[in-house]
Protein backbone atom coordinates (compact mmCIF):
# COMPACT_ATOMS: atom_id res chain seq x y z
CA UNK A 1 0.00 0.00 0.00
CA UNK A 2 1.27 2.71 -0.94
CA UNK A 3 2.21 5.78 2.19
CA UNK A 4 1.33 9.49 1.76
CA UNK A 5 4.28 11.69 1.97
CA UNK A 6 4.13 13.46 5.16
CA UNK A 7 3.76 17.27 5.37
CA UNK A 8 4.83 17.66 8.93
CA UNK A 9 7.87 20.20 9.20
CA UNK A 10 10.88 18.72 10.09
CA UNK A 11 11.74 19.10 13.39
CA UNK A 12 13.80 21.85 14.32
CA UNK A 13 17.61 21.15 15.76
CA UNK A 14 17.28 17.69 14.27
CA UNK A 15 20.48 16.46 12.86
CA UNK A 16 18.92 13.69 10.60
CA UNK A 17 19.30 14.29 7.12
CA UNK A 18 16.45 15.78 5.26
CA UNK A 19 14.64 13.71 2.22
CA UNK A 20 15.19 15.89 -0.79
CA UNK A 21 12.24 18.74 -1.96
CA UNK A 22 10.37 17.97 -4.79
CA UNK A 23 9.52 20.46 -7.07
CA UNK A 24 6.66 20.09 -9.26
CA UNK A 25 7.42 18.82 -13.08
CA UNK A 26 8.08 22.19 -15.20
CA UNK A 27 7.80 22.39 -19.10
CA UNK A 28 10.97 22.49 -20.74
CA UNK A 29 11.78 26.22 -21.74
CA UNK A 30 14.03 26.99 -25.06
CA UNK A 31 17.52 27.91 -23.79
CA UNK A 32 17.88 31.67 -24.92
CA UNK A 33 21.57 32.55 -26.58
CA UNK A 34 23.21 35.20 -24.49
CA UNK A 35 23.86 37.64 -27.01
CA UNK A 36 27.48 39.62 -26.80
CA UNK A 37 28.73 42.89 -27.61
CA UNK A 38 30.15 41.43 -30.85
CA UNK A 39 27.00 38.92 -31.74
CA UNK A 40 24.99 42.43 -31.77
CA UNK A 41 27.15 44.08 -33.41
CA UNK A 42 27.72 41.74 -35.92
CA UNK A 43 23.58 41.10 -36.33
CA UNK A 44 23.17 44.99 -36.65
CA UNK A 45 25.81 47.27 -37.78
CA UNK A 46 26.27 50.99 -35.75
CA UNK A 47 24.83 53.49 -38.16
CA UNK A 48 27.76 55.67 -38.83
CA UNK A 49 30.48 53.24 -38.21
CA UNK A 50 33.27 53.16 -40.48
CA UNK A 51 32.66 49.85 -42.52
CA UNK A 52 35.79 47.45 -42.41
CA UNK A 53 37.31 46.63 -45.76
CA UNK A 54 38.89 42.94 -45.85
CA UNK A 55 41.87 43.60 -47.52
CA UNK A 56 45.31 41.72 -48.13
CA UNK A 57 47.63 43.14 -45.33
CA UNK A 58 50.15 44.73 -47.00
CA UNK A 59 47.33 46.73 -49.02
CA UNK A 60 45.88 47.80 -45.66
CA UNK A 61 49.53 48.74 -44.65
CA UNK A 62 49.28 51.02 -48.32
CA UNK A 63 45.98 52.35 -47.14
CA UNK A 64 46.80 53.48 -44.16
CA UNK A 65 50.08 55.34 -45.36
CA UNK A 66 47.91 57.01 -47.36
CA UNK A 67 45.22 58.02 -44.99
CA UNK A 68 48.20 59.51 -42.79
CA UNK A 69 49.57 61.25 -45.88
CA UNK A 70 46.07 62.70 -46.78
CA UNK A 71 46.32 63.97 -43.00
CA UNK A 72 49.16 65.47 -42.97
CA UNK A 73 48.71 67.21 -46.33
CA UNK A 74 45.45 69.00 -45.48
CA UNK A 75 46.66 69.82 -42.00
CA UNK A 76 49.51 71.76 -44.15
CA UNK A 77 51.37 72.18 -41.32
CA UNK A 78 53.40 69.98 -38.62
CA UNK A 79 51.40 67.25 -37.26
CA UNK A 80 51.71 65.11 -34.13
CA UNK A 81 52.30 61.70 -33.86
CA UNK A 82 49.39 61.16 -31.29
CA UNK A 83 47.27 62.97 -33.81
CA UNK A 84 47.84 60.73 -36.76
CA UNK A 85 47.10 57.10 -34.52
CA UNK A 86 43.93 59.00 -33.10
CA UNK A 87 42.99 59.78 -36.88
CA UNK A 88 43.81 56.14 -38.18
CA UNK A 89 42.54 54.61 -34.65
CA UNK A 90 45.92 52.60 -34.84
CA UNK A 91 48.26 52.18 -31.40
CA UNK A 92 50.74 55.06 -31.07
CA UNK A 93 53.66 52.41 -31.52
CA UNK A 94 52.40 51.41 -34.73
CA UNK A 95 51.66 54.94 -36.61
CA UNK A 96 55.22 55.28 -35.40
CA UNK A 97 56.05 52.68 -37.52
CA UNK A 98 54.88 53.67 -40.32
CA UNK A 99 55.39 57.38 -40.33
CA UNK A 100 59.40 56.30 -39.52
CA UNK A 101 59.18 54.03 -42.70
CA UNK A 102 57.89 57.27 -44.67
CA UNK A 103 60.61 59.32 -43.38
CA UNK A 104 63.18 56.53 -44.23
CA UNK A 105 61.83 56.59 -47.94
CA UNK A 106 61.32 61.11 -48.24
CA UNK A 107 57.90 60.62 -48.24
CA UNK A 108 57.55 62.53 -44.94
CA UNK A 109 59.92 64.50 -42.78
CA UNK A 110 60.10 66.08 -39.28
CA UNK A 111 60.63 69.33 -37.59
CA UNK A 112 62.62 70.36 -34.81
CA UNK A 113 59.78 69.15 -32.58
CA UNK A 114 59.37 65.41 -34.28
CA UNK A 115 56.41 66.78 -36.19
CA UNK A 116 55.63 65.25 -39.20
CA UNK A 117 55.50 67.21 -42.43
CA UNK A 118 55.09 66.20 -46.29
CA UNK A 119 58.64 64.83 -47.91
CA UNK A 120 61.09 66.28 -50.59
CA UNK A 121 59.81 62.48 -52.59
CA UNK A 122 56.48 64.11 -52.84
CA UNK A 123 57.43 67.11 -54.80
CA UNK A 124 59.36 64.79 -57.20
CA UNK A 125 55.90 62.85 -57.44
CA UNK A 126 53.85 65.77 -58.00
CA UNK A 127 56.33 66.78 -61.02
CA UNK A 128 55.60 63.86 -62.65
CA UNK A 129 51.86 63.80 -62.32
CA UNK A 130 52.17 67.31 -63.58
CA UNK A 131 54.59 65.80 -66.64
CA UNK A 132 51.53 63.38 -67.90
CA UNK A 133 50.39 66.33 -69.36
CA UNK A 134 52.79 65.31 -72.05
CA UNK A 135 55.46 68.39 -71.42
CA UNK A 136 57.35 66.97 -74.18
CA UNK A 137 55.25 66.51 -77.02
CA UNK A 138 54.38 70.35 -76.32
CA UNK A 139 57.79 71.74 -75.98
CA UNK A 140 59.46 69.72 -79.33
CA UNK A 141 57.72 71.79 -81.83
CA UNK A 142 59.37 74.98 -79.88
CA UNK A 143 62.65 72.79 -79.27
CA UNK A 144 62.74 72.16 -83.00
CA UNK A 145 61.98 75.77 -84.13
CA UNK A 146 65.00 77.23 -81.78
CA UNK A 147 67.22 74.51 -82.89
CA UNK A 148 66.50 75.65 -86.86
CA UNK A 149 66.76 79.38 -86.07
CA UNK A 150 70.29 79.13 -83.77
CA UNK A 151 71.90 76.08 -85.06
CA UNK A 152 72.40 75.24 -81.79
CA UNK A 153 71.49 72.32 -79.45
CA UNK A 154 68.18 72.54 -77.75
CA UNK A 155 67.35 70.40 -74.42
CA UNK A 156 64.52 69.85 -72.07
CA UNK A 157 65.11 68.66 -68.48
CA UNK A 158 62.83 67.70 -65.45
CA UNK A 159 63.79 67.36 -61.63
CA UNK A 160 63.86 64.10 -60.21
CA UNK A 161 64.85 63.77 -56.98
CA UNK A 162 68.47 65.04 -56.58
CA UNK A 163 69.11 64.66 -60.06
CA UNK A 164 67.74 66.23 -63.44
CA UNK A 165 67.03 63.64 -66.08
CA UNK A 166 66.89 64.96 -70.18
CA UNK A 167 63.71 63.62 -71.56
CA UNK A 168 64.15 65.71 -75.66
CA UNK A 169 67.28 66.83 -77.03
CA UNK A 170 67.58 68.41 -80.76
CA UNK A 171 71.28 68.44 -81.72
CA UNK A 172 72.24 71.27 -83.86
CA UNK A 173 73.79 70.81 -87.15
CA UNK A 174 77.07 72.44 -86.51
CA UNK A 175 77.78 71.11 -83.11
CA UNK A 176 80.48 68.56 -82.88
CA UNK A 177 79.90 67.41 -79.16
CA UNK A 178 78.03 64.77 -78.25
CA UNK A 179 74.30 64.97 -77.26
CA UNK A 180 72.75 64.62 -73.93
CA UNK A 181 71.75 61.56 -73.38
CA UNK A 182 67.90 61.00 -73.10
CA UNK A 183 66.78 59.32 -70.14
CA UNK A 184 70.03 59.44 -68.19
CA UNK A 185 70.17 61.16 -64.51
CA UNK A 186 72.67 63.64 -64.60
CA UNK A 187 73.80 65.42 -61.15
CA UNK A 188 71.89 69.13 -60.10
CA UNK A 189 74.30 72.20 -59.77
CA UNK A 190 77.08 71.26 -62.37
CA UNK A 191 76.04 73.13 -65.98
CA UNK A 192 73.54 75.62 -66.52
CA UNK A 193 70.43 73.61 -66.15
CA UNK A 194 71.53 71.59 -63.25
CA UNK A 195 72.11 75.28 -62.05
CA UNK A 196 68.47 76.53 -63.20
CA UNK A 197 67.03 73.34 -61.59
CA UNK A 198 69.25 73.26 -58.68
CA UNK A 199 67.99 77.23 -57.72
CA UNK A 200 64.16 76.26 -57.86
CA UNK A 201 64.46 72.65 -56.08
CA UNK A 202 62.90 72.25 -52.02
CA UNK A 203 65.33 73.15 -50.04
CA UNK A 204 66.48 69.84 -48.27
CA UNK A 205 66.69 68.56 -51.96
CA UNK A 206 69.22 72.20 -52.41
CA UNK A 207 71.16 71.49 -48.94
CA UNK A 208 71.46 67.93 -49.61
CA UNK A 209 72.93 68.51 -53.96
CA UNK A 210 75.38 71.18 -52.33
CA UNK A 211 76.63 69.23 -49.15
CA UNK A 212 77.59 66.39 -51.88
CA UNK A 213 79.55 69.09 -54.51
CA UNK A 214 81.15 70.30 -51.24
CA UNK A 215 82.23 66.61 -50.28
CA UNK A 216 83.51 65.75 -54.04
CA UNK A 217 85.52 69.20 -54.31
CA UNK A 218 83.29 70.69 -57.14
CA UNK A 219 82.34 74.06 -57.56
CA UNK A 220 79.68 74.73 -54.52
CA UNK A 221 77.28 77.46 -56.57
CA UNK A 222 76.44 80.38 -53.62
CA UNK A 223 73.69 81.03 -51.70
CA UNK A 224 73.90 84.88 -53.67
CA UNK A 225 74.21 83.11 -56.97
CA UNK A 226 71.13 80.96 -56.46
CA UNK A 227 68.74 84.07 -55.57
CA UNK A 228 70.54 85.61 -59.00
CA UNK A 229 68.98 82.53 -61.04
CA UNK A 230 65.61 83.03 -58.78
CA UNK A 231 65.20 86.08 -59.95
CA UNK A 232 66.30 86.17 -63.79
CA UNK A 233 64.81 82.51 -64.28
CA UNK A 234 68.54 82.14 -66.11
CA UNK A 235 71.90 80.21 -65.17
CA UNK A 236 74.31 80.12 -67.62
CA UNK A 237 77.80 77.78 -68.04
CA UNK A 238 80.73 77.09 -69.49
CA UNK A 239 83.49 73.70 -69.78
CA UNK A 240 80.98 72.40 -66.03
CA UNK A 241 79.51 69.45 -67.83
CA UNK A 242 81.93 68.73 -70.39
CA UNK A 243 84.81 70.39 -71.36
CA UNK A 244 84.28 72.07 -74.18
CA UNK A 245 80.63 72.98 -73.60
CA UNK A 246 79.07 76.01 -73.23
CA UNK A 247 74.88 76.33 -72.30
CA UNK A 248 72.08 78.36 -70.92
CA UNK A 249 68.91 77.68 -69.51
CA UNK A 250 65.95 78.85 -68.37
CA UNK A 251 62.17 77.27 -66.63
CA UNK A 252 59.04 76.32 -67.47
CA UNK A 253 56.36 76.37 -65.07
CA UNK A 254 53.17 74.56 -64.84
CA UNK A 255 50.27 75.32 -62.37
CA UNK A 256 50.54 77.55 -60.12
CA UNK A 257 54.05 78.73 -61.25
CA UNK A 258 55.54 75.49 -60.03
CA UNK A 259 58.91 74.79 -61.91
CA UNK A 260 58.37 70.96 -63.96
CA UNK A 261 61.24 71.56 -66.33
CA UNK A 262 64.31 73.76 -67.69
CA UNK A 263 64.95 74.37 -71.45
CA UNK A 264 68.51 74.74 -72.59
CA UNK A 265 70.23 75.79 -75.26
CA UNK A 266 74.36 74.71 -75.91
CA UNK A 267 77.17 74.37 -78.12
CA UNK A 268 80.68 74.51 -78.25
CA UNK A 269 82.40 76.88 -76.14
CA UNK A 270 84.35 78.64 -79.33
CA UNK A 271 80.68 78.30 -81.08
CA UNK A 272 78.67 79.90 -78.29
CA UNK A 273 80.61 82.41 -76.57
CA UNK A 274 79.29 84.42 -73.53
CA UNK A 275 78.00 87.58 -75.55
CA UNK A 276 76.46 85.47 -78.15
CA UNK A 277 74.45 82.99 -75.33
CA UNK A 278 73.63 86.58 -73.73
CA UNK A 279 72.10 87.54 -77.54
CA UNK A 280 69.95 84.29 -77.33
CA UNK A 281 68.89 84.57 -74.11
CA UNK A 282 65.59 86.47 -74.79
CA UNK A 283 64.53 83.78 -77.45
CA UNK A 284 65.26 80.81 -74.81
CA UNK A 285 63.28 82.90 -72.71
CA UNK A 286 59.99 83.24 -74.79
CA UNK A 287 60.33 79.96 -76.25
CA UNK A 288 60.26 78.49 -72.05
CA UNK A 289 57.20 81.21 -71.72
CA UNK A 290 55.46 79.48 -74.46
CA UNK A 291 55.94 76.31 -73.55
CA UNK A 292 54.91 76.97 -70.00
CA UNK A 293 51.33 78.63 -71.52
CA UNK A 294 50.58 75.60 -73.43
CA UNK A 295 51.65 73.21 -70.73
CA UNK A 296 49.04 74.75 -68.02
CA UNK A 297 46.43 75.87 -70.66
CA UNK A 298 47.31 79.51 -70.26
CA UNK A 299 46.93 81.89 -73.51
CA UNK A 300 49.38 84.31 -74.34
């Protein structure tokens, strides 16, 4: 038979182990997920949150170089360290890493105070975006022209880094020297247009070019001589890059008055002595002026 569980209490003080409490049978309830920080976040994206690209790392390393460079370049102006990891939301340690590697390669530099400012690598850059506006194909007509109406030599020059590269030469019939060679980097501040371009470069490019002519005993050009060429937009030379040679040059300029290039004129030194470069000076000048209205879409 079977016995009714007692409902008695249990005695008070009584050291006998109690007989387990029953609950009553409950229906089984659907366990609920916990949901996380990053299982809502992930259901439900923050409105305004920047949206994460999934990108190969060393095109995210790329990206973020050039966030900081876009930065620093509308900050124009020194900016801190602490202001570029806040910008990126990177760790200090690691925008220090990668604003050193841009200092290590020009693409950024620093103050006095370890403030980060836009390199001498980006001014080289912005030449040559500047240059895809096909400099040469509208200086050779002009090149060409002078060449026929001096019989001299005729070359055209850009600024690339610490060095000028020739990308058109016209050799004139009656010289007997060699031409430049096209394509080949050829030191700044030795002959008239590594003069020209040597007066107009960024100054740590300047300090740098004359610290090395210093250090290899060449002729160091002055301080005095380099406003001279600032002013007149003209550097002349004679027997600097070859013996035997004798040149002048001048600047083009594309927007906003920026030097790109130089245009020279040359010959032999017994061909194109100083009062007759000094007599051609004026048509090297307008020829430079024309080429610098075409280039930037000026009209004269």
């Amino acid at each position: 038979m079977a016995v009714a569980a007692s409902t008695r209490p249990w005695p008070s003080g009584d050291s006998r182990a109690r007989p387990p409490r029953r609950s009553p049978p409950r229906c089984a309830q659907p366990a609920t997920p916990r949901t996380t920080p990053s299982t809502r976040s992930s259901r439900r994206p923050v409105a305004g949150a920047p949206r994460a690209l999934d990108l190969p790392p060393d095109v995210a390393v790329i990206a973020k170089a050039t966030q900081a460079l876009d930065l620093i370049a509308r900050a124009h102006g020194p900016v801190r360290l602490a202001d570029v990891a806040s910008a990126l939301a990177i760790p200090r340690s690691s925008a220090h890493r990668l604003l050193a590697d841009l200092v290590e390669l020009d693409i950024l530099r620093r103050d006095d105070n370890g403030h980060f400012l836009l390199g001498a690598r980006l001014l080289t850059w912005g030449l040559a975006a500047e240059l895809s506006y096909d400099i040469k194909g509208v200086a050779e007509p002009h090149m060409r022209r002078l060449r026929d109406e001096t019989g001299k030599s005729v070359n055209l020059h850009v600024l690339q880094g610490d060095h000028r590269v020739c990308i058109a030469a016209h050799r004139g019939p009656t010289t007997l020297l060699p031409p430049i060679p096209v394509g080949q980097a050829l030191p700044l501040g030795i002959g008239a247009t590594g003069k020209v371009l040597l007066a107009f470069s960024p100054a740590p490019v300047r300090d740098q070019v004359l610290q090395r002519l210093a250090e290899d005993g060449r002729p160091v050009p002055t301080e005095e001589y380099l406003s001279r060429v600032r002013a007149e937009h003209w550097a002349t030379s004679a027997n600097e890059q070859e013996v035997g040679l004798a040149a002048g040059a001048t600047i083009i300029t594309g927007n906003g008055g920026r030097v790109v290039a130089a245009l020279a004129i040359g010959a032999g030194v017994d061909q194109l002595p100083p009062e007759e470069l000094e007599s051609l000076r004026p048509r090297l000048l307008d020829a430079a002026r024309a080429i610098s209205e075409q280039t930037t879409g000026s009209t004269s």
